[in-house]
N, C-alpha and C. Protein backbone atom coordinates (compact mmCIF):
# COMPACT_ATOMS: atom_id res chain seq x y z
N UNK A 1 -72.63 -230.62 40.96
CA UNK A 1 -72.44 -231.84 41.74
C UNK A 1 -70.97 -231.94 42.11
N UNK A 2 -70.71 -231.91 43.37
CA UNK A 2 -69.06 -232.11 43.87
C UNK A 2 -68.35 -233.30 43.42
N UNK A 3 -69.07 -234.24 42.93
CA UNK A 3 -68.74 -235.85 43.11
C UNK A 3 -69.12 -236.62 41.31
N UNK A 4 -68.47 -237.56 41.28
CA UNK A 4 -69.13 -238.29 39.86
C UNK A 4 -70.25 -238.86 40.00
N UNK A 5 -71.04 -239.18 41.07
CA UNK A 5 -71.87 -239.66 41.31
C UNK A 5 -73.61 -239.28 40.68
N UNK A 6 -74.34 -239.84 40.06
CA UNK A 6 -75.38 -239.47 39.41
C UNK A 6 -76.22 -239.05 40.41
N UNK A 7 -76.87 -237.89 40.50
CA UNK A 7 -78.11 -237.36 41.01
C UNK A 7 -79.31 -238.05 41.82
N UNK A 8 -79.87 -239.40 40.93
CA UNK A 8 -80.04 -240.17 42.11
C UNK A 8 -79.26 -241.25 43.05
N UNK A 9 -78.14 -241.45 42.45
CA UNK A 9 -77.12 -242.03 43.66
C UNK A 9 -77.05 -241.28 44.66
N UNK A 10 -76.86 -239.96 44.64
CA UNK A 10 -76.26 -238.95 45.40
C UNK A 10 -77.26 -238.58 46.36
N UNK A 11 -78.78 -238.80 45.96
CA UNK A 11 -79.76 -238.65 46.42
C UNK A 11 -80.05 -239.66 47.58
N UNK A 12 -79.91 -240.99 46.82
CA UNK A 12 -80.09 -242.10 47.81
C UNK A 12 -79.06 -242.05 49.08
N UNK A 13 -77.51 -241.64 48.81
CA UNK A 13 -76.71 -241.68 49.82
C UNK A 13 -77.26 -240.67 50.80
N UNK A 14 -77.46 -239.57 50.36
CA UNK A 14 -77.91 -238.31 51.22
C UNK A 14 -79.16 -239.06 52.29
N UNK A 15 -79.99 -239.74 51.72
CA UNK A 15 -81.22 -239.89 52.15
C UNK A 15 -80.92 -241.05 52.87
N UNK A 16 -79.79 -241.87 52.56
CA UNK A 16 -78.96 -243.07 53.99
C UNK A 16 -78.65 -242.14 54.92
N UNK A 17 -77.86 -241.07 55.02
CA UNK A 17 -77.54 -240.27 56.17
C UNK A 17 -78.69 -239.84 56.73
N UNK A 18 -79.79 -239.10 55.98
CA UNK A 18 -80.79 -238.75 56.82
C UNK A 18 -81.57 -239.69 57.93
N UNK A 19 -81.60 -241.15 57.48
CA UNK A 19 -82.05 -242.18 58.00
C UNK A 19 -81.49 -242.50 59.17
N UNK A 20 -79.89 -242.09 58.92
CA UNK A 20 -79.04 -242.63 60.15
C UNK A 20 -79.17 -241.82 61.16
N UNK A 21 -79.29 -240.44 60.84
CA UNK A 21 -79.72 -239.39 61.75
C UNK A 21 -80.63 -239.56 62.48
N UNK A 22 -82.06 -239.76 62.28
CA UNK A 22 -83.37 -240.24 62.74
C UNK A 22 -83.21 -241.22 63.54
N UNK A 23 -82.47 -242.35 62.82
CA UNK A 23 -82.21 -243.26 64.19
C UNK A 23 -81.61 -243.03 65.25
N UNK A 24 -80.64 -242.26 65.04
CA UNK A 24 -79.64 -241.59 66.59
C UNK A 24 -80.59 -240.88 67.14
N UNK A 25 -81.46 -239.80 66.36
CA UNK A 25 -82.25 -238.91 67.26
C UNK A 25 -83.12 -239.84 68.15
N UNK A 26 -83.79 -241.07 67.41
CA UNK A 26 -84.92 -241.53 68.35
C UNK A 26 -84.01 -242.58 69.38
N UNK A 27 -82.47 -243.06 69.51
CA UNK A 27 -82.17 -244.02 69.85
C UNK A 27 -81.65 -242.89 71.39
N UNK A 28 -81.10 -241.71 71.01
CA UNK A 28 -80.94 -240.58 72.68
C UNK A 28 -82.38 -240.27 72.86
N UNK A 29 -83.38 -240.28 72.17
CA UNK A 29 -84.52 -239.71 72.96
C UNK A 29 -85.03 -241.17 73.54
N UNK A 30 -84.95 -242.11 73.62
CA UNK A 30 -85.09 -243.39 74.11
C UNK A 30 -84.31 -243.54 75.69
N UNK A 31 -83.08 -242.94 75.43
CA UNK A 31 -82.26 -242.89 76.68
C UNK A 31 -83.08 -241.35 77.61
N UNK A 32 -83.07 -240.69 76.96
CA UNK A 32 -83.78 -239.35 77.63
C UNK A 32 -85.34 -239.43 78.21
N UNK A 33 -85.66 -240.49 77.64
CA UNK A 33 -87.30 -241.09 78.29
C UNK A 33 -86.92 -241.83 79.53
N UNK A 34 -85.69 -242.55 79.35
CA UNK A 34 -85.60 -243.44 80.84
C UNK A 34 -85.34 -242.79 81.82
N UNK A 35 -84.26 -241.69 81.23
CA UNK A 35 -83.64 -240.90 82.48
C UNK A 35 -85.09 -240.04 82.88
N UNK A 36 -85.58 -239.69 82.31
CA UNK A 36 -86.71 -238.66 82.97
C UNK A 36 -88.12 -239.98 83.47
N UNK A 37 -87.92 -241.30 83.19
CA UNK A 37 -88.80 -241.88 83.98
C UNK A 37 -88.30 -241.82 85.63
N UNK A 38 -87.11 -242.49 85.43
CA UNK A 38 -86.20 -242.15 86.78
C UNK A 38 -86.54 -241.12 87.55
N UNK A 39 -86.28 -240.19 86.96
CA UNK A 39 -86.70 -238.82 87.58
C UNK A 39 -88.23 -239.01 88.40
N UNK A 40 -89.23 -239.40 87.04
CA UNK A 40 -90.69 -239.39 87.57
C UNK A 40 -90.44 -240.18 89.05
N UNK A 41 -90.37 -241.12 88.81
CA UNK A 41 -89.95 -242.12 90.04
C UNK A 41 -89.45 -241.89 91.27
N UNK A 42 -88.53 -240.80 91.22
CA UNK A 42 -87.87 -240.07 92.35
C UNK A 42 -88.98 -239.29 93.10
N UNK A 43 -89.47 -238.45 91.98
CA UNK A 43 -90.45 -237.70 92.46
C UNK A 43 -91.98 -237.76 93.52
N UNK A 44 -92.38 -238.82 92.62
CA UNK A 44 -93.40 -239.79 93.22
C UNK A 44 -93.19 -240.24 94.68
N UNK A 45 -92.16 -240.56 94.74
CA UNK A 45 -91.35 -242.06 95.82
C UNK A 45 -91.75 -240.47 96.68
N UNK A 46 -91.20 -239.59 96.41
CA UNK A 46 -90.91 -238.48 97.46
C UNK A 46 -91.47 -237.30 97.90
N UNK A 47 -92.88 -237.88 97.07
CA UNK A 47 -93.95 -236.12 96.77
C UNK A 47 -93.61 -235.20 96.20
N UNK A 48 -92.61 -235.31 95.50
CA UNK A 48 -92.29 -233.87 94.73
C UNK A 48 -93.61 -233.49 93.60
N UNK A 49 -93.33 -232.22 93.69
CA UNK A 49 -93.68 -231.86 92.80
C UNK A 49 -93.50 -232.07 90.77
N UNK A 50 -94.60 -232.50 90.19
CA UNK A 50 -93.94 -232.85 89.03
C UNK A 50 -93.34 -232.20 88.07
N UNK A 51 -94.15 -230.79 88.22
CA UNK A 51 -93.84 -230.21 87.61
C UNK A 51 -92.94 -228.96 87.85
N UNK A 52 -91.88 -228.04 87.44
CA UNK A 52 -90.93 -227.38 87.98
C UNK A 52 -90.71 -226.19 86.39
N UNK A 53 -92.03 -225.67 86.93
CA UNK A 53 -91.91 -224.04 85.81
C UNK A 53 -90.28 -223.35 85.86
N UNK A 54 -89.84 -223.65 86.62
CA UNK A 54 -88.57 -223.00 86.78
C UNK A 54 -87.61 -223.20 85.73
N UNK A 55 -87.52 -224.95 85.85
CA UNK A 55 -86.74 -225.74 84.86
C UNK A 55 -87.40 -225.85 83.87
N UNK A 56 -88.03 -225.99 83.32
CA UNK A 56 -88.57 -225.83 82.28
C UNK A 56 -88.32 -224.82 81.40
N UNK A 57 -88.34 -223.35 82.05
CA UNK A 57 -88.24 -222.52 81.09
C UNK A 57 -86.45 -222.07 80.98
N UNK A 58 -85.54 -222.44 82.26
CA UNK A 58 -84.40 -222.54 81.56
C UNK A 58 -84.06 -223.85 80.62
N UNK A 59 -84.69 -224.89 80.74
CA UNK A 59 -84.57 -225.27 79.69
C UNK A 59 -84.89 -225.42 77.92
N UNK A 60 -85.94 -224.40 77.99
CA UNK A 60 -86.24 -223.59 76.95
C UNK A 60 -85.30 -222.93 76.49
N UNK A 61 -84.96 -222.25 77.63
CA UNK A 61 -83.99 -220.70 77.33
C UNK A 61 -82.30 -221.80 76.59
N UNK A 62 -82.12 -222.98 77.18
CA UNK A 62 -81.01 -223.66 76.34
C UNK A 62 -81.33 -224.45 75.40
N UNK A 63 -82.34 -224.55 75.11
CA UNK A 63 -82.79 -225.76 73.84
C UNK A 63 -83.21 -224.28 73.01
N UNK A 64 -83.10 -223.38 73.04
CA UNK A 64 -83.23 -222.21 71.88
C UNK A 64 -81.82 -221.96 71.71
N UNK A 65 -81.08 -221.84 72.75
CA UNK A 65 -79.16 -221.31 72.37
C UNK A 65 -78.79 -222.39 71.73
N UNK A 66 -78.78 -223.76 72.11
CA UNK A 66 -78.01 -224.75 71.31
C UNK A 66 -78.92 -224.76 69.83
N UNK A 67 -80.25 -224.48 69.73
CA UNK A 67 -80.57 -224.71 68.63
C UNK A 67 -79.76 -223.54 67.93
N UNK A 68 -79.46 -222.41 68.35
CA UNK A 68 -79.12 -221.84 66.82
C UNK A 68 -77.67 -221.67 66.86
N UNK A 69 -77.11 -221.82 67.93
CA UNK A 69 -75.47 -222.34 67.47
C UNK A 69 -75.57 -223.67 66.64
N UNK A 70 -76.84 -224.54 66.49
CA UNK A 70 -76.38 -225.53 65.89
C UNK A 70 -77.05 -225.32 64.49
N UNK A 71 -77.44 -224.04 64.30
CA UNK A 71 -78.17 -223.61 62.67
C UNK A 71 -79.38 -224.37 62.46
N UNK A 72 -80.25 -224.54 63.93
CA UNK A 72 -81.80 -224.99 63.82
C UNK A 72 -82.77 -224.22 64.14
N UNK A 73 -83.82 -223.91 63.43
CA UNK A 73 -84.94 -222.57 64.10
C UNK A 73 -85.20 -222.99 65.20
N UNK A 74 -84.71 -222.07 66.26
CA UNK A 74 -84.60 -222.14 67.52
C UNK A 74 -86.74 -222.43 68.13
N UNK A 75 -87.74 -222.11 66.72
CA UNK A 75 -88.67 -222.16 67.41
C UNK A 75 -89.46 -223.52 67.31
N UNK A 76 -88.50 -223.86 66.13
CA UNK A 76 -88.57 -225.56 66.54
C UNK A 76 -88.48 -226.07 67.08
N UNK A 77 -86.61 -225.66 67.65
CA UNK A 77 -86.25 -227.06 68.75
C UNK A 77 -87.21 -226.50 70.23
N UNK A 78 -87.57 -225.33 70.52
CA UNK A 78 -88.57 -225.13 71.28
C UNK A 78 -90.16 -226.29 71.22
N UNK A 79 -90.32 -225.93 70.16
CA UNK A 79 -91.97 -227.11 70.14
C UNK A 79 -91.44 -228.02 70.37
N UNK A 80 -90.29 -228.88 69.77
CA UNK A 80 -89.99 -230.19 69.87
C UNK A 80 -89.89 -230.23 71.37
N UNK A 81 -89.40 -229.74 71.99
CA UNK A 81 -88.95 -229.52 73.36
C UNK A 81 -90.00 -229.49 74.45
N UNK A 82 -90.81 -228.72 74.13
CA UNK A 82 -91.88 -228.76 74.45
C UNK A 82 -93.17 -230.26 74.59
N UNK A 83 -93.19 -230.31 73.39
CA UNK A 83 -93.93 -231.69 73.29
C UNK A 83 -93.05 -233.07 74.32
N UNK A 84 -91.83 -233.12 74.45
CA UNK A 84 -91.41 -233.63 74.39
C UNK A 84 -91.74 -233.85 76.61
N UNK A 85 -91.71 -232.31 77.26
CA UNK A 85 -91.94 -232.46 78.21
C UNK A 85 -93.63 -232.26 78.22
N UNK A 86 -94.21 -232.12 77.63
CA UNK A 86 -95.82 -232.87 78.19
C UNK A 86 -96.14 -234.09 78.14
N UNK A 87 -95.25 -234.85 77.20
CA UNK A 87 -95.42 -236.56 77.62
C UNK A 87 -94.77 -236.76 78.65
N UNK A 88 -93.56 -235.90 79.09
CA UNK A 88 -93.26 -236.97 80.14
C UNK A 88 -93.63 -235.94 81.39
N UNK A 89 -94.23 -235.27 81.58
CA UNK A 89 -95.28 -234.62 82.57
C UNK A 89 -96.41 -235.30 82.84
N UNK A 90 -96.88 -235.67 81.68
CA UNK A 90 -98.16 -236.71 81.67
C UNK A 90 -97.70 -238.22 81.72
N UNK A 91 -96.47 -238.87 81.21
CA UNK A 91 -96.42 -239.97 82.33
C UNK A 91 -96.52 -240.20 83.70
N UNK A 92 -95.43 -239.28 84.43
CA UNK A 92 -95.23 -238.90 85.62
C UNK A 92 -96.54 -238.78 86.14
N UNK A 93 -97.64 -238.01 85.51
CA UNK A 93 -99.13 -238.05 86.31
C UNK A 93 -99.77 -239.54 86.25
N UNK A 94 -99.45 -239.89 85.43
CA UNK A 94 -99.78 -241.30 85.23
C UNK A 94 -99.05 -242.50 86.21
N UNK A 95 -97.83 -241.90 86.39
CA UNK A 95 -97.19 -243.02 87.59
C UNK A 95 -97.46 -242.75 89.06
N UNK A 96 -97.78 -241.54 89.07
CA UNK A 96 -98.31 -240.90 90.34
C UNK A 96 -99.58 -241.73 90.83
N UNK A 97 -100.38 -241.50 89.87
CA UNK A 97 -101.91 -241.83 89.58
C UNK A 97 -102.22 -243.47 90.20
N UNK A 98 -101.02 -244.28 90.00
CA UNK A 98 -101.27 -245.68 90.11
C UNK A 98 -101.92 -245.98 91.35
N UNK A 99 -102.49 -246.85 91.31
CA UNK A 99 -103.12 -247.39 92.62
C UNK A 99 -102.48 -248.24 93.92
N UNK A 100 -101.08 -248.40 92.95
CA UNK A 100 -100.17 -249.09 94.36
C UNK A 100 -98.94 -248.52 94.06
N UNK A 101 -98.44 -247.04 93.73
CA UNK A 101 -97.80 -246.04 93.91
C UNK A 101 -97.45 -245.72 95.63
């Protein structure tokens, strides 16, 4: 133990940071849902296409480099990444979809 701190003190503090982490992660993926509603919105307004295989897979190809410069299994931050654009692929079909779109 680096610290005087008892094992479960040390535990509980650790497990405050983890908490704080989680909240930052979900408080930018909150901002990253708006910006890509925006996006949907653009798209719609303008017929684009929703979907863009192109971008997608360079953005694969950088959500695998930053994951392991940042010491995360790159085939994680891939799924996460992943999941992350079929919801908002499937909003976007969903805002498309509206009836006074």
């Amino acid at each position: 133990m680096a610290n005087n701190e008892s094992p479960q003190a040390e535990l509980a503090s650790l497990r405050a940071e983890v908490d704080e982490i989680d909240q930052q992660i979900m408080l930018l993926l909150g901002v990253r849902f708006r910006c890509t509603d925006m996006i949907g919105e653009l798209k719609t307004n303008h017929g684009m296409d929703l979907v863009d295989p192109k971008r997608e897979s360079q953005q694969v190809e950088r959500i695998r480099r930053l994951a392991e410069e940042a010491g995360v299994p790159a085939a994680l931050a891939e799924t996460i990444l992943r999941e992350v654009i079929d919801v908002v692929v499937d909003h976007h079909t969903r805002l498309r979809e509206r009836p006074y779109s």
